[in-house]
C-alpha atoms as a PDB file:
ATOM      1  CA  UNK A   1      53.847 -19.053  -1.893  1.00  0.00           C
ATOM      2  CA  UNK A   2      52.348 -19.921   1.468  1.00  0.00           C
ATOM      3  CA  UNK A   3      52.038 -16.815   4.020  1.00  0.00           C
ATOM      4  CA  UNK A   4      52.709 -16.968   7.511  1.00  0.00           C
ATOM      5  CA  UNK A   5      49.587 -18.008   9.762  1.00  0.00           C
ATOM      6  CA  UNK A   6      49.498 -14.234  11.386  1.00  0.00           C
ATOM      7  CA  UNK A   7      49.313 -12.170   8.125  1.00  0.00           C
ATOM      8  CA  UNK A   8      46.487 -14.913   6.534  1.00  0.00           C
ATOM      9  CA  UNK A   9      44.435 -14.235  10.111  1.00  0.00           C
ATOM     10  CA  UNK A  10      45.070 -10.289   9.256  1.00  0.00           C
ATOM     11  CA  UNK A  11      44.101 -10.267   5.485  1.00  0.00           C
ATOM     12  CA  UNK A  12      40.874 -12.655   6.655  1.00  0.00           C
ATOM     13  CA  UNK A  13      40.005 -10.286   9.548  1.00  0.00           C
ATOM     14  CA  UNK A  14      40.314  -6.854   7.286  1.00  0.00           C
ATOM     15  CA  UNK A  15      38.020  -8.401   4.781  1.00  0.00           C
ATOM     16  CA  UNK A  16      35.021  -9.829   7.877  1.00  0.00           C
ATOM     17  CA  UNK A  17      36.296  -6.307   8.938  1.00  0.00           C
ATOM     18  CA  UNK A  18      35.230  -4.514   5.099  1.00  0.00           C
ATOM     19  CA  UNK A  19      31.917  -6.768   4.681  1.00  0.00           C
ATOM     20  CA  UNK A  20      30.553  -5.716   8.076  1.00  0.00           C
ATOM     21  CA  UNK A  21      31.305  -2.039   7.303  1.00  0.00           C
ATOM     22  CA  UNK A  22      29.761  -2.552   3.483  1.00  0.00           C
ATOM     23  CA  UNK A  23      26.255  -4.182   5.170  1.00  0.00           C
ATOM     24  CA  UNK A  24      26.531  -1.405   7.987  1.00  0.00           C
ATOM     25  CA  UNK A  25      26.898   1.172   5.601  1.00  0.00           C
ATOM     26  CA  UNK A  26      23.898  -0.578   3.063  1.00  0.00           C
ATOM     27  CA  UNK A  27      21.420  -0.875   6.313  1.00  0.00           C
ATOM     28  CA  UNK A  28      21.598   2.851   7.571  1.00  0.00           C
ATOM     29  CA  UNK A  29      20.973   3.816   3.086  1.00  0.00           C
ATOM     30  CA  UNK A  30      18.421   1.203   2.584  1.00  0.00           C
ATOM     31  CA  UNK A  31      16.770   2.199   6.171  1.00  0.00           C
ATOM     32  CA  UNK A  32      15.077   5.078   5.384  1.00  0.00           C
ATOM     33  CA  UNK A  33      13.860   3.747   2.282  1.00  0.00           C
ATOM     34  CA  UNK A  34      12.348   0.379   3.673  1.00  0.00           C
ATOM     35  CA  UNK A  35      10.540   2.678   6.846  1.00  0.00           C
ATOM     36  CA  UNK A  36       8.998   5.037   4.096  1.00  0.00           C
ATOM     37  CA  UNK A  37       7.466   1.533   2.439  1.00  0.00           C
ATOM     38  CA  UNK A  38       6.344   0.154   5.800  1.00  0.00           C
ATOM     39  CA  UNK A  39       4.563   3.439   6.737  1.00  0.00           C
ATOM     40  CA  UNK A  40       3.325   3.978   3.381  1.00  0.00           C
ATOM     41  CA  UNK A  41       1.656   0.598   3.243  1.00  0.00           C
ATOM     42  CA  UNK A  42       0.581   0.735   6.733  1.00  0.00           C
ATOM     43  CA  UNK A  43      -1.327   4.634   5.931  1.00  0.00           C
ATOM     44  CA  UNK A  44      -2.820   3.008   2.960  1.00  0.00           C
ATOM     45  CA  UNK A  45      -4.237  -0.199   4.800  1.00  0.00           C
ATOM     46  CA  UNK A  46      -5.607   2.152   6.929  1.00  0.00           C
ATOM     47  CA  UNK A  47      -7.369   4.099   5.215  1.00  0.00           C
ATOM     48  CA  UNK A  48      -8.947   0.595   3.346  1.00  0.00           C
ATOM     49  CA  UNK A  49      -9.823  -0.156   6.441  1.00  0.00           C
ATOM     50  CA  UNK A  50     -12.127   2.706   7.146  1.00  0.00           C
ATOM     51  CA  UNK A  51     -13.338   2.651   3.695  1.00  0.00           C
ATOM     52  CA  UNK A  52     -14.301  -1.265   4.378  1.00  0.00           C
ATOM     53  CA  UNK A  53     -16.222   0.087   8.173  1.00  0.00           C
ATOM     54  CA  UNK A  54     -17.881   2.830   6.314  1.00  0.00           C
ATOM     55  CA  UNK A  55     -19.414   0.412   3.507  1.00  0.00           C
ATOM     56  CA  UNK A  56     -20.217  -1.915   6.526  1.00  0.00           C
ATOM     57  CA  UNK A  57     -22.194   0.441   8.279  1.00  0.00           C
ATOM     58  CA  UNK A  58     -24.120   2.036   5.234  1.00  0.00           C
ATOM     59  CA  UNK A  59     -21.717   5.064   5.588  1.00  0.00           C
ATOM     60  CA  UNK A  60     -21.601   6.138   1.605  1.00  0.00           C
ATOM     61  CA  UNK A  61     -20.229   9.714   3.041  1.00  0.00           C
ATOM     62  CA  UNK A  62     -17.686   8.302   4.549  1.00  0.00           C
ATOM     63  CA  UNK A  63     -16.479   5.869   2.198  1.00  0.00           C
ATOM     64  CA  UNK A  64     -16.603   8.677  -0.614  1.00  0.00           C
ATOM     65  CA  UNK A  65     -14.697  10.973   1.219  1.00  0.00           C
ATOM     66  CA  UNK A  66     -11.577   8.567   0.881  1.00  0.00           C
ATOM     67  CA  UNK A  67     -11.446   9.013  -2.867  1.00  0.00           C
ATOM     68  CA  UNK A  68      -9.168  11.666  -4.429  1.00  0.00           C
ATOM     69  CA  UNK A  69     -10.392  14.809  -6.093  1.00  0.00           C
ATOM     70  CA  UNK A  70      -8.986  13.534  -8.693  1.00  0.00           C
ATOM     71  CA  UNK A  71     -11.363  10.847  -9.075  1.00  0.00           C
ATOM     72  CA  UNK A  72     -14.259  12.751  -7.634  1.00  0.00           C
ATOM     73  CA  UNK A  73     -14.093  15.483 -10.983  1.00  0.00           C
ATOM     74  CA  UNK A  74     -14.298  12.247 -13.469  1.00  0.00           C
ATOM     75  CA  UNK A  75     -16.814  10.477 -11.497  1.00  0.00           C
ATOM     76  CA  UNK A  76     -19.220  12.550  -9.653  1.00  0.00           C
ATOM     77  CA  UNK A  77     -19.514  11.787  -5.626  1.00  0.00           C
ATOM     78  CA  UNK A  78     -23.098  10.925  -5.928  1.00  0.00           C
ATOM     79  CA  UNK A  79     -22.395   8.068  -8.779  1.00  0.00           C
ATOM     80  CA  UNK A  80     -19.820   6.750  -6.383  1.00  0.00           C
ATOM     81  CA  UNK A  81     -22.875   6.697  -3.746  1.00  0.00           C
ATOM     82  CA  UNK A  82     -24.786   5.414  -6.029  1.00  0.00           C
ATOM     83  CA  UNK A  83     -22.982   2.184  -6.803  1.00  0.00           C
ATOM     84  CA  UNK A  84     -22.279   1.781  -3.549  1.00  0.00           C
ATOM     85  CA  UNK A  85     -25.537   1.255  -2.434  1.00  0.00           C
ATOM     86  CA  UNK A  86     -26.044  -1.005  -5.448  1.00  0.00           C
ATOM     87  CA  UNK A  87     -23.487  -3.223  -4.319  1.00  0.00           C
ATOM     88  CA  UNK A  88     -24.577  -3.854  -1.240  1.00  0.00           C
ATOM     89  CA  UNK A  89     -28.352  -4.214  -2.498  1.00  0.00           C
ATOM     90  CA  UNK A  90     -27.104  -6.764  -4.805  1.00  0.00           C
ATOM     91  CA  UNK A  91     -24.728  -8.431  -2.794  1.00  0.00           C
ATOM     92  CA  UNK A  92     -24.792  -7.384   0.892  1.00  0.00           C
ATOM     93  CA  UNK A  93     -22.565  -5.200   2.998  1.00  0.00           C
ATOM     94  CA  UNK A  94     -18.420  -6.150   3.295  1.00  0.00           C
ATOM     95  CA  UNK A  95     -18.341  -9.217   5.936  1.00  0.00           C
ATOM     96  CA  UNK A  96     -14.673  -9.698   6.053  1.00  0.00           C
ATOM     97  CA  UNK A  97     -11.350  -8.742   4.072  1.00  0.00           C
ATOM     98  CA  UNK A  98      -8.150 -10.076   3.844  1.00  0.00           C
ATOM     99  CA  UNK A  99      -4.804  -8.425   2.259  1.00  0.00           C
ATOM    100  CA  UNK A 100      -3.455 -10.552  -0.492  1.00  0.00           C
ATOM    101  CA  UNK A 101      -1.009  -8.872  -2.581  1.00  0.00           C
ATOM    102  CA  UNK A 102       0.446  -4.967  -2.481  1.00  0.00           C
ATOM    103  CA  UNK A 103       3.041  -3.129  -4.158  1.00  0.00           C
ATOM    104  CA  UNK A 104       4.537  -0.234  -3.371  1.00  0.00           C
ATOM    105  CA  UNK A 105       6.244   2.278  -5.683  1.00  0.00           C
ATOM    106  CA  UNK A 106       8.071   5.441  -4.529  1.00  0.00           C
ATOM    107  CA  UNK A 107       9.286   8.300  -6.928  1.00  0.00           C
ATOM    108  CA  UNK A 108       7.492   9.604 -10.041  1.00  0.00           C
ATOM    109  CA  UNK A 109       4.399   7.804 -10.968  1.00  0.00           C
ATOM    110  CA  UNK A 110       1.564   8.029 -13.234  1.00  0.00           C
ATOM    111  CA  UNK A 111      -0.078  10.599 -10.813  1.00  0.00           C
ATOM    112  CA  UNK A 112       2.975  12.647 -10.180  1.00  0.00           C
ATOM    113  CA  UNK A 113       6.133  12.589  -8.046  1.00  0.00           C
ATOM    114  CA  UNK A 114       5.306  10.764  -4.711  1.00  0.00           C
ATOM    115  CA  UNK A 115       4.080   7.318  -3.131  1.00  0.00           C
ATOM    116  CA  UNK A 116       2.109   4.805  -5.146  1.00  0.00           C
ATOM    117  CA  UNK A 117       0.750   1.773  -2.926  1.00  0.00           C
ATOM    118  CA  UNK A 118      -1.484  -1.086  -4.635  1.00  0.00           C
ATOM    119  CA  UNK A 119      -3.318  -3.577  -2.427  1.00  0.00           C
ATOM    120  CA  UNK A 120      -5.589  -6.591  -3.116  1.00  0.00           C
ATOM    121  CA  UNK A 121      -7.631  -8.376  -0.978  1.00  0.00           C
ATOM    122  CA  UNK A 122     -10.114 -11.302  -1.010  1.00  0.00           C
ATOM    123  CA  UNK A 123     -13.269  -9.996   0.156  1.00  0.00           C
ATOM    124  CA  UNK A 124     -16.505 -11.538   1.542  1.00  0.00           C
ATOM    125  CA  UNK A 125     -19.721  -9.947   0.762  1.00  0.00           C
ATOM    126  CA  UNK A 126     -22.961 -10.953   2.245  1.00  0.00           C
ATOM    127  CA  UNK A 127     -23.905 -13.121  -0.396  1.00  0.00           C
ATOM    128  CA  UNK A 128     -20.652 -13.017  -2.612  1.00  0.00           C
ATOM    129  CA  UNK A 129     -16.505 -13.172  -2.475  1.00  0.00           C
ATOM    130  CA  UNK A 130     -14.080 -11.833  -4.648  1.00  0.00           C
ATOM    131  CA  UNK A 131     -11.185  -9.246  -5.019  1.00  0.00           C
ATOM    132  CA  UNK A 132     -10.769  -5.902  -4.207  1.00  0.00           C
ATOM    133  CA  UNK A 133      -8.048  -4.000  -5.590  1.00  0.00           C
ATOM    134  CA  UNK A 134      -7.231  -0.202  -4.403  1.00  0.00           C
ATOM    135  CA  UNK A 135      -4.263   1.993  -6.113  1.00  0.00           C
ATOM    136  CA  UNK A 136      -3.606   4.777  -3.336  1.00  0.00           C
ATOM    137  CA  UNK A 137      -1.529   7.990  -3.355  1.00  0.00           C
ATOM    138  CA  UNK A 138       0.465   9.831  -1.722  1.00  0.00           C
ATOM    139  CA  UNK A 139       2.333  12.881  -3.219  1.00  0.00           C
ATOM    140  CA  UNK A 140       5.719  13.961  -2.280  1.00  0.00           C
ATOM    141  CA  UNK A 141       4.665  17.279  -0.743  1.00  0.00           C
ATOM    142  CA  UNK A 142       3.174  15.673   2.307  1.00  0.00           C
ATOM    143  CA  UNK A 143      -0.601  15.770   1.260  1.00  0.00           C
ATOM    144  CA  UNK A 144      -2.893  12.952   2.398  1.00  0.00           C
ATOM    145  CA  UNK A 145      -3.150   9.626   1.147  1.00  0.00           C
ATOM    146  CA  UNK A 146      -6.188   9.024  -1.366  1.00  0.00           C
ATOM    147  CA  UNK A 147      -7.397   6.322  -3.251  1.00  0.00           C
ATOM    148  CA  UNK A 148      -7.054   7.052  -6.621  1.00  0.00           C
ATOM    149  CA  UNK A 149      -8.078   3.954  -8.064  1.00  0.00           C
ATOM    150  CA  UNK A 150     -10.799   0.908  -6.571  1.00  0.00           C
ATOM    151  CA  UNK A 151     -11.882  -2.120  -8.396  1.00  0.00           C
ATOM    152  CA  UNK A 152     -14.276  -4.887  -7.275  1.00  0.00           C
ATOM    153  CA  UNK A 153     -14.667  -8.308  -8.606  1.00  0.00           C
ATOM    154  CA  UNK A 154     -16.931 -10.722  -7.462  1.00  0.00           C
ATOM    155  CA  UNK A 155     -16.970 -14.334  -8.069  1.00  0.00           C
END
């Protein structure tokens, strides 16, 4: 059966009509979500950023205080400090980092309900590269972003 030219136009339009209102409808649900990850990620490359300017300038203090308490009651602030300085005796201060790879997870995670965001980067030492990895957090109740987690390869 062949319909009239009018009502195929009509059943054509309602379903453009249906698919618009589906992807309207999936934009304003998926919004908030995607703005959380953005500003998540963005918070956490921040803070790696001052962590990387406080290891540049010989700042241990600094760079320390961007660790979680967490982390600070299973290693001590001063061994932190400690291998700091090591690492830049042994291979120079942070020259240059680049973000390679992150991940961000949002809901309940290994260190509690919140915002779990991973980043890598390819870092340049003075007289070394390799990768950096940092595993920040953020819990749900609106405390500040830590690092919970920092790992350092060199080549």
């Amino acid at each position: 059966m062949r319909l009239p030219v009018g009502v195929s136009l009509l059943i054509v339009g309602a379903a453009l009509i249906g698919l618009v209102a589906v992807t309207l409808v999936g934009r304003a649900v998926l919004a908030p979500f995607i703005g959380s990850v953005v500003d998540a990620k963005a918070q956490a490359e921040q803070i790696v950023d001052g962590y990387y300017a406080a290891e540049q300038s010989g700042d241990d203090a600094t760079a320390v205080s961007y660790f979680s308490e967490r982390v600070l009651t299973t290693t001590p602030a001063a061994t932190i400090r400690t291998n700091l300085q090591n690492t830049r005796a042994t291979w120079g201060s942070p020259q240059s980092h680049q973000e390679t790879a992150f991940k961000v997870q949002e809901g309940a995670q290994q260190f509690g309900p919140g915002t779990t965001v991973d980043l890598t980067y390819a870092v340049t030492y003075g007289s070394h590269s390799g990768t950096e990895q940092f595993t920040l957090f953020r819990p749900s109740d609106g405390a500040t972003m830590q690092i919970m987690a920092h790992r350092l390869a060199l080549n």
